[in-house]
PDB file of N, CA and C in Angstrom:
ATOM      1  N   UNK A   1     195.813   3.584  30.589  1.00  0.00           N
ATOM      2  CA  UNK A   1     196.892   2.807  31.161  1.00  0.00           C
ATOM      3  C   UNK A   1     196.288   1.527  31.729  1.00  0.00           C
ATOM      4  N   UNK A   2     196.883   0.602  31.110  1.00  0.00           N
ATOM      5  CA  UNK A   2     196.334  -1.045  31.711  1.00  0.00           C
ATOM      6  C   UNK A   2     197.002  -0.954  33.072  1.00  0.00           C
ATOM      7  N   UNK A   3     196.344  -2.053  34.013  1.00  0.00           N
ATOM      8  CA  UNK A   3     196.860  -2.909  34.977  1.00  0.00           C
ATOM      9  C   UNK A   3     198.026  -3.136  35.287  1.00  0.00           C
ATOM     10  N   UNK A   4     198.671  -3.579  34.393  1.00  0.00           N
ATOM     11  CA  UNK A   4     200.283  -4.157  34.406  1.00  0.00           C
ATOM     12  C   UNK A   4     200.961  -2.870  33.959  1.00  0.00           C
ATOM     13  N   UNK A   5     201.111  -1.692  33.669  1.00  0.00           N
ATOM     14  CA  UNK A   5     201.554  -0.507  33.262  1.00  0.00           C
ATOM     15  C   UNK A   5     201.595  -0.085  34.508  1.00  0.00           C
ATOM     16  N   UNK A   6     199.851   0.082  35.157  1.00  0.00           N
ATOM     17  CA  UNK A   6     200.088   0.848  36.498  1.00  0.00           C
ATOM     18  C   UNK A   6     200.747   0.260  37.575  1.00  0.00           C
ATOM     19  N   UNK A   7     200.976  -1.033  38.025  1.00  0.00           N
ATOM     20  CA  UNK A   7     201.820  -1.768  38.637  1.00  0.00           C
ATOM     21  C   UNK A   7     203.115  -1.373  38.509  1.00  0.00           C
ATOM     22  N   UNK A   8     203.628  -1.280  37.379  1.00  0.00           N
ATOM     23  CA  UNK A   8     205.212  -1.157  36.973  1.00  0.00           C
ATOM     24  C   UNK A   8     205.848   0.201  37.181  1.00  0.00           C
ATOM     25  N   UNK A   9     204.063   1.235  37.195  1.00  0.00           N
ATOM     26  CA  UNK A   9     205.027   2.211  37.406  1.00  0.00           C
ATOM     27  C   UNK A   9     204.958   2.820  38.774  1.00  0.00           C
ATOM     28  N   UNK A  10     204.467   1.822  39.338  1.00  0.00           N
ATOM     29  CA  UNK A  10     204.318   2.289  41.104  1.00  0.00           C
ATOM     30  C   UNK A  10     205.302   1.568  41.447  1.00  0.00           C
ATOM     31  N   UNK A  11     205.570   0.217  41.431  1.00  0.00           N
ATOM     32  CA  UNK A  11     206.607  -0.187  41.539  1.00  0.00           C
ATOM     33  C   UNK A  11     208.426   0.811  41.288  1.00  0.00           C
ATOM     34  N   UNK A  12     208.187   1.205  39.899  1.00  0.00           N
ATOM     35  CA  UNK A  12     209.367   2.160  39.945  1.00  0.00           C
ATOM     36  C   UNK A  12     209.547   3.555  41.027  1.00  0.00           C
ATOM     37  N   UNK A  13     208.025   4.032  41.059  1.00  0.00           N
ATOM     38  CA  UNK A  13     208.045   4.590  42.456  1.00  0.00           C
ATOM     39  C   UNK A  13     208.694   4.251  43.714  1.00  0.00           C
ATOM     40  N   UNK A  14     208.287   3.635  44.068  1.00  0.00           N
ATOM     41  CA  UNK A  14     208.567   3.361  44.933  1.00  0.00           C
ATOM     42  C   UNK A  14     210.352   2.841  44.963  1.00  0.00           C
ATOM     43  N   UNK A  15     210.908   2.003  44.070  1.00  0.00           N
ATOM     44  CA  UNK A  15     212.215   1.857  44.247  1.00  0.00           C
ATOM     45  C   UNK A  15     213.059   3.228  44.222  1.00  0.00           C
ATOM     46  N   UNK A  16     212.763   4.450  43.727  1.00  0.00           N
ATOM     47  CA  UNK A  16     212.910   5.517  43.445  1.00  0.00           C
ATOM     48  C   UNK A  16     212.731   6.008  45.157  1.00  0.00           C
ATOM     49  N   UNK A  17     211.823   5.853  45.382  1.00  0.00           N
ATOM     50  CA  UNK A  17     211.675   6.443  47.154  1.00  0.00           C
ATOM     51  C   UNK A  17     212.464   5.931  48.074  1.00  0.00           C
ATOM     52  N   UNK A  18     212.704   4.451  47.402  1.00  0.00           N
ATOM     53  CA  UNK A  18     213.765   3.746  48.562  1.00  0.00           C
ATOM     54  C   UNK A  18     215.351   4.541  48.360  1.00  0.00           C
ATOM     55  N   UNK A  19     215.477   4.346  47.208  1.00  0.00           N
ATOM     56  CA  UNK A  19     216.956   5.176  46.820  1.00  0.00           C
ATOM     57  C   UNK A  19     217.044   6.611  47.489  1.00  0.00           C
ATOM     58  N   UNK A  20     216.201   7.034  47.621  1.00  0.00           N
ATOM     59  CA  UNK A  20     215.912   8.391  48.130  1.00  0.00           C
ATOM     60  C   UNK A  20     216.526   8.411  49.864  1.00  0.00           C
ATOM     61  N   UNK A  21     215.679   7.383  50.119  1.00  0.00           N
ATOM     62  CA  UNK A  21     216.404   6.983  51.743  1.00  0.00           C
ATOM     63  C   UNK A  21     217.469   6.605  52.287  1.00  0.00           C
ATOM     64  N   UNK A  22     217.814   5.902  51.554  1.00  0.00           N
ATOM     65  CA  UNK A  22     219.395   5.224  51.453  1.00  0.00           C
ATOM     66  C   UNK A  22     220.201   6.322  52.178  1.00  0.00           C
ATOM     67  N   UNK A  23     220.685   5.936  53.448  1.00  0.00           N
ATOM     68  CA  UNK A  23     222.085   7.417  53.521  1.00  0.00           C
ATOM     69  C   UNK A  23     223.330   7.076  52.497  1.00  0.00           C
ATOM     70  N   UNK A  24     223.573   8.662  52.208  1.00  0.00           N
ATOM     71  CA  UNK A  24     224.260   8.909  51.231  1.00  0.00           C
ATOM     72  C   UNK A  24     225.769   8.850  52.156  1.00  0.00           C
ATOM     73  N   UNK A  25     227.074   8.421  51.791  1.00  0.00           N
ATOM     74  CA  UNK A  25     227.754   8.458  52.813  1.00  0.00           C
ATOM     75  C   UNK A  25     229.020   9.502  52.095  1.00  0.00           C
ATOM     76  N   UNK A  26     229.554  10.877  52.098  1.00  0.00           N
ATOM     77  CA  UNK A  26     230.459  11.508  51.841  1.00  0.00           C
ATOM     78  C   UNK A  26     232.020  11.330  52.079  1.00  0.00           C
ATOM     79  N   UNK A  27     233.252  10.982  51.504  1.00  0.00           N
ATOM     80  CA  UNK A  27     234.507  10.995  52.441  1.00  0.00           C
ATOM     81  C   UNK A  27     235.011  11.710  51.429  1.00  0.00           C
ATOM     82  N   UNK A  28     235.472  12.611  52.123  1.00  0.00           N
ATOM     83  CA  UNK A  28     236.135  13.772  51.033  1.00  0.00           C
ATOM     84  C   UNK A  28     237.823  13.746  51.867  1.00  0.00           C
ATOM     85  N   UNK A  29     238.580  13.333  50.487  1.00  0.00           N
ATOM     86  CA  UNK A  29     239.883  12.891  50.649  1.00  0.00           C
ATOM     87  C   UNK A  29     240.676  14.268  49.773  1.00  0.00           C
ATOM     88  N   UNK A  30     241.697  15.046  50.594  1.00  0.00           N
ATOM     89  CA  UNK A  30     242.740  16.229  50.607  1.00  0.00           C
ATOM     90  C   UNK A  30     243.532  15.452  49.571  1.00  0.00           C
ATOM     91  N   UNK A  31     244.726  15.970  48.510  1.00  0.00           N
ATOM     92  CA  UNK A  31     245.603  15.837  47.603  1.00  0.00           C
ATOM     93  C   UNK A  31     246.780  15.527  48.876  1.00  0.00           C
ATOM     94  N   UNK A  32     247.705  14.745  48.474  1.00  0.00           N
ATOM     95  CA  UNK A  32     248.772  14.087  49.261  1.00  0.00           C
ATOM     96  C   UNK A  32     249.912  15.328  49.285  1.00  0.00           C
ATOM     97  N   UNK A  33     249.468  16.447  50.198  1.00  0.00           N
ATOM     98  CA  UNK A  33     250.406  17.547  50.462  1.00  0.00           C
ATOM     99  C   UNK A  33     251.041  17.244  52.175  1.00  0.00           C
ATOM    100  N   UNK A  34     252.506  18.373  51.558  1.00  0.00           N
ATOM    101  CA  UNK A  34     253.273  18.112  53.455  1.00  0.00           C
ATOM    102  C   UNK A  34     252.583  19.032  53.760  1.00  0.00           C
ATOM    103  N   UNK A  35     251.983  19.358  54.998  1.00  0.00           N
ATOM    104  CA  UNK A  35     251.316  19.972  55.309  1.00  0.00           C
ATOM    105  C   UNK A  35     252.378  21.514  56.264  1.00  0.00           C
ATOM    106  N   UNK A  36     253.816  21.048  55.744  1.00  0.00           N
ATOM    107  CA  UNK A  36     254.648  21.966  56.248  1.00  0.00           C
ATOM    108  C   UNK A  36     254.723  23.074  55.480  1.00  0.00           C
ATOM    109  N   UNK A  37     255.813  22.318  54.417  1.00  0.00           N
ATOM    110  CA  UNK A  37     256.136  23.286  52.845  1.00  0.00           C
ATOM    111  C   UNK A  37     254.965  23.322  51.763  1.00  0.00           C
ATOM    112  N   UNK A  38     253.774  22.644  51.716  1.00  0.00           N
ATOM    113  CA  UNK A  38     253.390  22.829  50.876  1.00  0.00           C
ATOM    114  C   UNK A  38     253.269  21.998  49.658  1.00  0.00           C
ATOM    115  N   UNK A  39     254.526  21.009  49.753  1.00  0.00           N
ATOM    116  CA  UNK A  39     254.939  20.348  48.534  1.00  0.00           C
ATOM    117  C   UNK A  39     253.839  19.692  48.289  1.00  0.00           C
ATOM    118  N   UNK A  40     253.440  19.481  46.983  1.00  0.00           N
ATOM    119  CA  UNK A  40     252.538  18.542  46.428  1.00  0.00           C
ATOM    120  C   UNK A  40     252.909  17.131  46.118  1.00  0.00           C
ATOM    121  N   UNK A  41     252.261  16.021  46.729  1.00  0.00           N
ATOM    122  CA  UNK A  41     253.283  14.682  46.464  1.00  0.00           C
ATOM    123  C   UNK A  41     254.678  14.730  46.735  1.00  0.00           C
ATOM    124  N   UNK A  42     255.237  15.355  47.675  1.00  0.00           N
ATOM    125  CA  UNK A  42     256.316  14.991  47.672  1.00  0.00           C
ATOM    126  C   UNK A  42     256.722  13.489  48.112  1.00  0.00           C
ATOM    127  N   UNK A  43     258.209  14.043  47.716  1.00  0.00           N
ATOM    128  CA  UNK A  43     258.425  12.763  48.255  1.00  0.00           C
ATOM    129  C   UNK A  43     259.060  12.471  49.947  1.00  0.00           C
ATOM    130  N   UNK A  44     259.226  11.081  50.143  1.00  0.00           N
ATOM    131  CA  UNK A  44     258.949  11.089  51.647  1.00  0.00           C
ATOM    132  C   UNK A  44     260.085   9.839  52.211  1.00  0.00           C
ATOM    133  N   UNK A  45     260.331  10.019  53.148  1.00  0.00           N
ATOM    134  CA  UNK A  45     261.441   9.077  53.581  1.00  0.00           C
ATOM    135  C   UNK A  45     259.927   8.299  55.029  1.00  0.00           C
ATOM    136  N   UNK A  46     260.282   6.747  55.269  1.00  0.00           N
ATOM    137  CA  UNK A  46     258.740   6.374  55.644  1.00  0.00           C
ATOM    138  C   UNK A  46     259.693   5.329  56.571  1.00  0.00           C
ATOM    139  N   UNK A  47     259.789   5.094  57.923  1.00  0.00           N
ATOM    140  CA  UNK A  47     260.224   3.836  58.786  1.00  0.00           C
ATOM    141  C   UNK A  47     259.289   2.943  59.304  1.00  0.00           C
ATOM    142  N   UNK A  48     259.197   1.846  58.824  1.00  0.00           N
ATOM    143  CA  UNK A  48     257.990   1.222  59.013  1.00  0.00           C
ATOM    144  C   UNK A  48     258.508   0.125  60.956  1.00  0.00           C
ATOM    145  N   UNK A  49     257.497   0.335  61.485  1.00  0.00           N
ATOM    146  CA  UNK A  49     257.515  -0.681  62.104  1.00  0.00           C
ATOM    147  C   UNK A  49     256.383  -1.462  62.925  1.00  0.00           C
ATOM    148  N   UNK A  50     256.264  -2.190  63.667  1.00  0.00           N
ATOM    149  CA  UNK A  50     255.353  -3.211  63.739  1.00  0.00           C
ATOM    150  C   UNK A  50     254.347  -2.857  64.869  1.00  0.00           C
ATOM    151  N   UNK A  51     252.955  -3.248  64.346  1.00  0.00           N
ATOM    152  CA  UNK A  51     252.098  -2.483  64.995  1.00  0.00           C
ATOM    153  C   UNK A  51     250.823  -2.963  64.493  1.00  0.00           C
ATOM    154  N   UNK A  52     249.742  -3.313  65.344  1.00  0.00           N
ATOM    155  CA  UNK A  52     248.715  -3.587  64.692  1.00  0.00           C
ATOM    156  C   UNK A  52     247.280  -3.114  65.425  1.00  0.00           C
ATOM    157  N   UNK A  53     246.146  -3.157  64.698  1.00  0.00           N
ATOM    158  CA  UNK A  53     244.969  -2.172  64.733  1.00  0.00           C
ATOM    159  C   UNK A  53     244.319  -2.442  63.381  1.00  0.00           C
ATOM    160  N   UNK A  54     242.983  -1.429  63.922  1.00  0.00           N
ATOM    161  CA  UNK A  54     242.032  -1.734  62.823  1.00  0.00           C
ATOM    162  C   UNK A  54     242.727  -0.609  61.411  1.00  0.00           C
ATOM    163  N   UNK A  55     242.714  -1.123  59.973  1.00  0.00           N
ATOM    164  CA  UNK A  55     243.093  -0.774  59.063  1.00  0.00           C
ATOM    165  C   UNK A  55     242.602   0.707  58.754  1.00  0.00           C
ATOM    166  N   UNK A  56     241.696   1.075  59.581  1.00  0.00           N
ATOM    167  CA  UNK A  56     240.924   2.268  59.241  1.00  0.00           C
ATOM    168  C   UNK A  56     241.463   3.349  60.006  1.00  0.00           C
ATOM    169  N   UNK A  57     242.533   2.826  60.928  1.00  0.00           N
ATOM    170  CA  UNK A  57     242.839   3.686  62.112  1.00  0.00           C
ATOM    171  C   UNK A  57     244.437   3.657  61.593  1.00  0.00           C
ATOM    172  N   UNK A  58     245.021   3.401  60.734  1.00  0.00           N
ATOM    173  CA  UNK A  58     246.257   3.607  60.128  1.00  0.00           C
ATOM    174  C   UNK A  58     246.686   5.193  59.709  1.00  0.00           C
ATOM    175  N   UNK A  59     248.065   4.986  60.614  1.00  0.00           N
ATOM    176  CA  UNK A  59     248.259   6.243  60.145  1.00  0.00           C
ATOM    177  C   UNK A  59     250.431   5.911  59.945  1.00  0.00           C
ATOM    178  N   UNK A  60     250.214   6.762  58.839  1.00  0.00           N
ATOM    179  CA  UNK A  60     251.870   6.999  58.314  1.00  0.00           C
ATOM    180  C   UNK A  60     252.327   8.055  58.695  1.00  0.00           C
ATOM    181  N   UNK A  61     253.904   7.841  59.828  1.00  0.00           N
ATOM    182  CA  UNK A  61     254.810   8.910  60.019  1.00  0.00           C
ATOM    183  C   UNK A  61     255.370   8.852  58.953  1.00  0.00           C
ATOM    184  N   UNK A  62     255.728   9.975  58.326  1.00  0.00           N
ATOM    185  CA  UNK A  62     256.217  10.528  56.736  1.00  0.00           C
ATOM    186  C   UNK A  62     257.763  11.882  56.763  1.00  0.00           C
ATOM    187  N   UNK A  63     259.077  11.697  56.352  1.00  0.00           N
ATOM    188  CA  UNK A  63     259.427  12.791  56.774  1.00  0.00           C
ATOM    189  C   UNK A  63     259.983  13.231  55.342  1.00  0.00           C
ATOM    190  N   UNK A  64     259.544  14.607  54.989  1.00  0.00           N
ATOM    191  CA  UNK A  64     259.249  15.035  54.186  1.00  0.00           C
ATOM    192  C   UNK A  64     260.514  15.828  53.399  1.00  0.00           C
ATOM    193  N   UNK A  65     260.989  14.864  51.960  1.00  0.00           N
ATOM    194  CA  UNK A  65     262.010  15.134  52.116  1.00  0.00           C
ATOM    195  C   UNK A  65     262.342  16.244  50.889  1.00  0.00           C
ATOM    196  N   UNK A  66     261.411  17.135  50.923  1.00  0.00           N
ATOM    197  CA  UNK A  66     261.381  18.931  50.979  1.00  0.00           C
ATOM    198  C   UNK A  66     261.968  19.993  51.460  1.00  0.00           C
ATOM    199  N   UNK A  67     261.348  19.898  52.640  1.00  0.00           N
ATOM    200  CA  UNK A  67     261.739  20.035  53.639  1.00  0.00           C
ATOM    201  C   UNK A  67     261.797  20.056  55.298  1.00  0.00           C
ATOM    202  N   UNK A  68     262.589  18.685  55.643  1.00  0.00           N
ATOM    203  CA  UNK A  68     262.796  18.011  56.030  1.00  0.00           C
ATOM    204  C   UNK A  68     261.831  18.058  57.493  1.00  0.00           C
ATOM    205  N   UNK A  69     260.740  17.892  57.138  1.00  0.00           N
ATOM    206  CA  UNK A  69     259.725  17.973  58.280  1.00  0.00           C
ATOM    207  C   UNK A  69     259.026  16.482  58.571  1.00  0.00           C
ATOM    208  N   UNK A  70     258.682  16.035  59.434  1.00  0.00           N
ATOM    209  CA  UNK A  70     258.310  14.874  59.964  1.00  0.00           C
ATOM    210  C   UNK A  70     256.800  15.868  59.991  1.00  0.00           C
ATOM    211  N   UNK A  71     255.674  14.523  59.467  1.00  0.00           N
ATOM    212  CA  UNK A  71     254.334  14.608  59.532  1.00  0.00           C
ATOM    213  C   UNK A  71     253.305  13.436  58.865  1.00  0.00           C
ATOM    214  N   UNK A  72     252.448  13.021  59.706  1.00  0.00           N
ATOM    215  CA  UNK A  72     251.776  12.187  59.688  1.00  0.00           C
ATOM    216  C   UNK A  72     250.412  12.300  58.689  1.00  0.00           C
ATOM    217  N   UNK A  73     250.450  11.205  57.874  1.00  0.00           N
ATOM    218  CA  UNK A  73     249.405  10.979  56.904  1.00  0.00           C
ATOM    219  C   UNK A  73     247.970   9.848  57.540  1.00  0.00           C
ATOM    220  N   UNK A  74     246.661  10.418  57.086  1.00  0.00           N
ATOM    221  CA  UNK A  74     246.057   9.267  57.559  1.00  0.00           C
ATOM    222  C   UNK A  74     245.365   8.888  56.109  1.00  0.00           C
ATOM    223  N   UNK A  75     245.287   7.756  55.479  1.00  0.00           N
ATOM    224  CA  UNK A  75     244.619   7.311  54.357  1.00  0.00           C
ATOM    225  C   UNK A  75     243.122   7.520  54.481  1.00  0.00           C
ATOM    226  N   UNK A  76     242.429   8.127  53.841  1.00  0.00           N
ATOM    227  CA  UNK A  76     240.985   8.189  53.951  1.00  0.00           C
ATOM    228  C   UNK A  76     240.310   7.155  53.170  1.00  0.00           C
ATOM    229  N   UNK A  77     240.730   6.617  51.705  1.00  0.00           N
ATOM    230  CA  UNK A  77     240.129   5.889  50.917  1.00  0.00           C
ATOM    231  C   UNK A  77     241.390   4.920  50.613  1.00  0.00           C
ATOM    232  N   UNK A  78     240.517   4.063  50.613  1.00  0.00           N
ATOM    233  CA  UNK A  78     241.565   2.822  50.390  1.00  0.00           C
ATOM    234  C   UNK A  78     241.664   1.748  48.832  1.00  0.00           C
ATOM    235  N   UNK A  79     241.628   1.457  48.683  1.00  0.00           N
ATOM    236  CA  UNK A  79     242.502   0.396  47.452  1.00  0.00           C
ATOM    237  C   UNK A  79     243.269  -1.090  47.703  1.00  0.00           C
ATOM    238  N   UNK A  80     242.482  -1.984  48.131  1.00  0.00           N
ATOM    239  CA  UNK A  80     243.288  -3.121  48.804  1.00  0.00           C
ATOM    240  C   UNK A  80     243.429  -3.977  47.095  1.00  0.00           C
ATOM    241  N   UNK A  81     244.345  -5.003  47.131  1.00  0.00           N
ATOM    242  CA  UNK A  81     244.698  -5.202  46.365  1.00  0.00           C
ATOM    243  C   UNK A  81     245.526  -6.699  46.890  1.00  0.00           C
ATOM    244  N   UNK A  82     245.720  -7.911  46.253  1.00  0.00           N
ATOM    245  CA  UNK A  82     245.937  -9.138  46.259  1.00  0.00           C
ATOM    246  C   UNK A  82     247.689  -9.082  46.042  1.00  0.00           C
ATOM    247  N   UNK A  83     248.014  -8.617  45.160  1.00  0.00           N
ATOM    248  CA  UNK A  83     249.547  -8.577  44.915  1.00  0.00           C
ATOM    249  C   UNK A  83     250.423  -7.692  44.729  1.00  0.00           C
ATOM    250  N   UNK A  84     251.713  -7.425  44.626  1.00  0.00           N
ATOM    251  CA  UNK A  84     252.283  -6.387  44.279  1.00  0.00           C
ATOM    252  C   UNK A  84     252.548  -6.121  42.993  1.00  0.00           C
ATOM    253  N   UNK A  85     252.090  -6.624  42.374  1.00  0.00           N
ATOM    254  CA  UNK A  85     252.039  -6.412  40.622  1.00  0.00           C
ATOM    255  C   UNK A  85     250.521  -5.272  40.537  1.00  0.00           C
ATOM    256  N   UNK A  86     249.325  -5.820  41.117  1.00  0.00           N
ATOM    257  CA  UNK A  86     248.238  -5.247  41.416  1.00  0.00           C
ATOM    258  C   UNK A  86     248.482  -3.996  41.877  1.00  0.00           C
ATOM    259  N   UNK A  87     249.196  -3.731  42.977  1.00  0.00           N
ATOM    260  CA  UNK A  87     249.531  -2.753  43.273  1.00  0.00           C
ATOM    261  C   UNK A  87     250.350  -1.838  42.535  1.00  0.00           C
ATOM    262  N   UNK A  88     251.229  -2.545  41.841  1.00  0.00           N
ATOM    263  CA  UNK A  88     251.580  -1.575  40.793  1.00  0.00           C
ATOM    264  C   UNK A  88     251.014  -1.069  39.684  1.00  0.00           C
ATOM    265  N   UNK A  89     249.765  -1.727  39.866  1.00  0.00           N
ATOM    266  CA  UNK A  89     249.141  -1.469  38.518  1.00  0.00           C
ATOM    267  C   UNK A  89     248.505  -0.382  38.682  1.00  0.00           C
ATOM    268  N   UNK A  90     247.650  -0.253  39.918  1.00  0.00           N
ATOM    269  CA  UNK A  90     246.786   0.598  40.652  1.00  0.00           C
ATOM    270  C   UNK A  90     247.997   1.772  40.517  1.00  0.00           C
ATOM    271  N   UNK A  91     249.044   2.033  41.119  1.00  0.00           N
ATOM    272  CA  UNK A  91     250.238   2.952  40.886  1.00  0.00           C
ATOM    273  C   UNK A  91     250.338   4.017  39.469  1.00  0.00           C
ATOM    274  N   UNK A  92     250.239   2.759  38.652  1.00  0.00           N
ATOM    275  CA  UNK A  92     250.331   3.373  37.968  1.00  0.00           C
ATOM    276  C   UNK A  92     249.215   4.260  36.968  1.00  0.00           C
ATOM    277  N   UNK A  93     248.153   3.441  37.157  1.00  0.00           N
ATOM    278  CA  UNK A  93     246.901   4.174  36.619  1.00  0.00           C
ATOM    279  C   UNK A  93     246.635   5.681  37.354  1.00  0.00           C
ATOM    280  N   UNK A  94     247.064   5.528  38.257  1.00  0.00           N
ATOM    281  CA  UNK A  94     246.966   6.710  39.287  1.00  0.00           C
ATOM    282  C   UNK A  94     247.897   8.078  38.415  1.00  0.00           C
ATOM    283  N   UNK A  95     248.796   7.843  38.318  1.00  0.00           N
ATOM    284  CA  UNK A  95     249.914   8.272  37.821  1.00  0.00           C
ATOM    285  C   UNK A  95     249.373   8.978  36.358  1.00  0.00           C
ATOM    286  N   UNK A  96     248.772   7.961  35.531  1.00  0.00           N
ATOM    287  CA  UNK A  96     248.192   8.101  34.492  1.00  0.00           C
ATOM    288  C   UNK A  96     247.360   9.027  34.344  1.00  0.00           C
ATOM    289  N   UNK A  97     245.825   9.029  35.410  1.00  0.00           N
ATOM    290  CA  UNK A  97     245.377   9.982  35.782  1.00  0.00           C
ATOM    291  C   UNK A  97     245.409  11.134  36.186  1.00  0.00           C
ATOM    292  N   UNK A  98     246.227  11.505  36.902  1.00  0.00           N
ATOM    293  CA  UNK A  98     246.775  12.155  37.438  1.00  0.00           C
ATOM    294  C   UNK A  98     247.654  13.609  36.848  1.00  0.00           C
ATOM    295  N   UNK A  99     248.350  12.381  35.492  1.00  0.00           N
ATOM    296  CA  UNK A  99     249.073  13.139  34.342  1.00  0.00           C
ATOM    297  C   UNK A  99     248.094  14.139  33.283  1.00  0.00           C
ATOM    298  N   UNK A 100     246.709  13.254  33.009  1.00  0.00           N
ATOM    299  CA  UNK A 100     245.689  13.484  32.073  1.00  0.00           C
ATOM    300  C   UNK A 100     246.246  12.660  30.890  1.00  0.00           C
ATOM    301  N   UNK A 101     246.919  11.649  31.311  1.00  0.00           N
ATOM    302  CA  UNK A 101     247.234  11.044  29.834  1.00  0.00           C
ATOM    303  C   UNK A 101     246.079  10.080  29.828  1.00  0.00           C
TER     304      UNK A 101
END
């Protein structure tokens, strides 16, 4: 092994050791259930009103129209997005996925 071989591959070492260190960061996000009935995705009647805070600390009163239970959602992972076309797009890929189509 030449010079420039053994360089390259200590070098990869080492970037390999750094990756190693890196904290790994976990957010493990629940399926969008009422946490009353059970329903999966249901659907939800939502009154928005005005209020502000850090985006991470958002939380949705939801009343669940299953059966008819009021309960609060907190978003774990987010998806920001520029427009409402964007947003529909994101919608719908979701949807897509979701289906397995």
């Amino acid at each position: 092994m030449d010079n420039h071989e053994r360089q390259l591959l200590e070098r990869g070492v080492i970037a390999l050791e750094n990756l190693a260190a890196d904290p790994v960061i976990h957010i493990e996000s629940g399926p969008p259930v009422c946490p009353h009935c059970d329903q999966m995705n249901p659907d939800v009647h939502v009154t928005e009103s005005e209020a502000s805070g850090p985006l991470s600390e958002f939380v949705v009163r939801a009343l669940c129209m299953s059966c008819s239970q009021v309960f609060y959602a907190l978003p774990r992972m987010w998806t920001s997005v520029k427009s409402v076309a964007e947003a529909q797009r994101e919608i719908e890929e979701l949807r897509t996925v979701q289906n397995g189509n």
